[in-house]
Protein backbone atom coordinates (compact mmCIF):
# COMPACT_ATOMS: atom_id res chain seq x y z
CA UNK A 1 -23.13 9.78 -14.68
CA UNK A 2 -21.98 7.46 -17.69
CA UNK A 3 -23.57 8.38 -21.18
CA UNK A 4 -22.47 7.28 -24.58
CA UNK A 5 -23.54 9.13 -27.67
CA UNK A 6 -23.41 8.75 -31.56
CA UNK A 7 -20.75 10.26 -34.16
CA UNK A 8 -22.69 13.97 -33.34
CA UNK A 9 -23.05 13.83 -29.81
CA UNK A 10 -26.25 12.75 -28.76
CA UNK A 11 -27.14 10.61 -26.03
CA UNK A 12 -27.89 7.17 -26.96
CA UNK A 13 -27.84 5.53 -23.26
CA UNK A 14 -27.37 6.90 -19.63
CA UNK A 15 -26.67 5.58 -16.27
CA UNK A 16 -26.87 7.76 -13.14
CA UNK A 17 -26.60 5.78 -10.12
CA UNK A 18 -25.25 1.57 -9.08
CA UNK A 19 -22.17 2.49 -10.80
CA UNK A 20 -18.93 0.65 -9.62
CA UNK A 21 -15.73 1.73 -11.84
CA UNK A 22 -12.10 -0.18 -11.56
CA UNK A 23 -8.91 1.54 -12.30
CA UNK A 24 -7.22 -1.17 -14.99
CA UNK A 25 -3.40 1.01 -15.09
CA UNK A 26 -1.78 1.66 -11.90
CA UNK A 27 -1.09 6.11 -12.13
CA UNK A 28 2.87 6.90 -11.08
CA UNK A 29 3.36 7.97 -6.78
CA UNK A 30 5.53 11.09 -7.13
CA UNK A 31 6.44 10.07 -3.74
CA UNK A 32 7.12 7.11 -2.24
CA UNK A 33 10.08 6.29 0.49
CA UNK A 34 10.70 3.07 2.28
CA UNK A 35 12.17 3.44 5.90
CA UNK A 36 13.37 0.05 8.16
CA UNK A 37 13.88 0.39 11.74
CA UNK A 38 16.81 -2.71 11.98
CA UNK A 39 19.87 -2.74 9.37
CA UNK A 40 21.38 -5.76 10.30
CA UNK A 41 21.70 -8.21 7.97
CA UNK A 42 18.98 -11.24 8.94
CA UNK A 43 17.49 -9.63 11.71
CA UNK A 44 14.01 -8.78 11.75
CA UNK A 45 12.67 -5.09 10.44
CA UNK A 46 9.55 -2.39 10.70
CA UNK A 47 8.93 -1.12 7.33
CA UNK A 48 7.87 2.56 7.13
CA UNK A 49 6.26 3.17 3.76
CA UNK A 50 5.33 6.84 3.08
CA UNK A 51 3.98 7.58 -0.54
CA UNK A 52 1.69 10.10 -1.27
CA UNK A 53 -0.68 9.89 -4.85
CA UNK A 54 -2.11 12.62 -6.91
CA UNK A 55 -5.66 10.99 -7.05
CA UNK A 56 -7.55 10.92 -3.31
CA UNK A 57 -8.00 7.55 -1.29
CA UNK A 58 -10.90 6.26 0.02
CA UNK A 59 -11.86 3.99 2.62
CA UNK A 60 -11.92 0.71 0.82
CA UNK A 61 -9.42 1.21 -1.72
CA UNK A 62 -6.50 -0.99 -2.18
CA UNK A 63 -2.96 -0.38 -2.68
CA UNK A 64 -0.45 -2.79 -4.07
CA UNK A 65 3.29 -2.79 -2.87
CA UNK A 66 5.56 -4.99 -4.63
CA UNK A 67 8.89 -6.05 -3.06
CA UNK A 68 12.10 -7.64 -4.51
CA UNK A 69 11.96 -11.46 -3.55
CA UNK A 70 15.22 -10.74 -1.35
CA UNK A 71 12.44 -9.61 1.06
CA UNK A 72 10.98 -12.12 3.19
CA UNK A 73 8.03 -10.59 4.36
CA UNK A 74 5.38 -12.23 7.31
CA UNK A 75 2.51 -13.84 6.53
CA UNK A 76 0.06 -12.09 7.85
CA UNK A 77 1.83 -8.85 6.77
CA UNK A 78 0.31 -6.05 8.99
CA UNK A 79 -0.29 -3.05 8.14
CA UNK A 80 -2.00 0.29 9.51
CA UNK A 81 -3.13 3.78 7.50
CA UNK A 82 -1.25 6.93 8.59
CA UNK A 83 -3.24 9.99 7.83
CA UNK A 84 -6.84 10.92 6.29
CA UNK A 85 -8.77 8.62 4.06
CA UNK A 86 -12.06 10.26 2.53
């Protein structure tokens, strides 16, 4: 439910249901560790990316991984969820 009120608190509008929200500020992952399977120089690499968040994902959600430009990553980058999504 989203409600506003007035200055002493009482309810001026509600909404109850058809509510989509966005997250506009990226929240801090405590975690987050970046594996490669290949360590020579100019070869091709896996990346392993294990984070963990203190808000729950869900299925449809979208997270953003930025890499240095030294990175050459593939176009289409693949990549597959380890673990529970609610």
């Amino acid at each position: 439910m989203i409600h506003s009120t007035d200055k002493d608190g009482y309810y001026l509008e509600q909404k109850l249901t058809d509510i989509t929200t966005q997250m506009l500020t990226r929240p801090n992952m405590p975690n987050f560790v970046v594996d490669m399977s290949n360590f020579t120089n100019g070869d091709s690499n896996t990346y392993n990316i294990t984070t963990s968040s203190p808000l729950p994902h869900f299925t449809g959600d979208i997270l953003q991984f930025d890499f240095p430009i030294e990175v050459r990553l593939p176009t289409p980058v693949e990549c597959v969820a380890m673990g529970v999504l609610r």
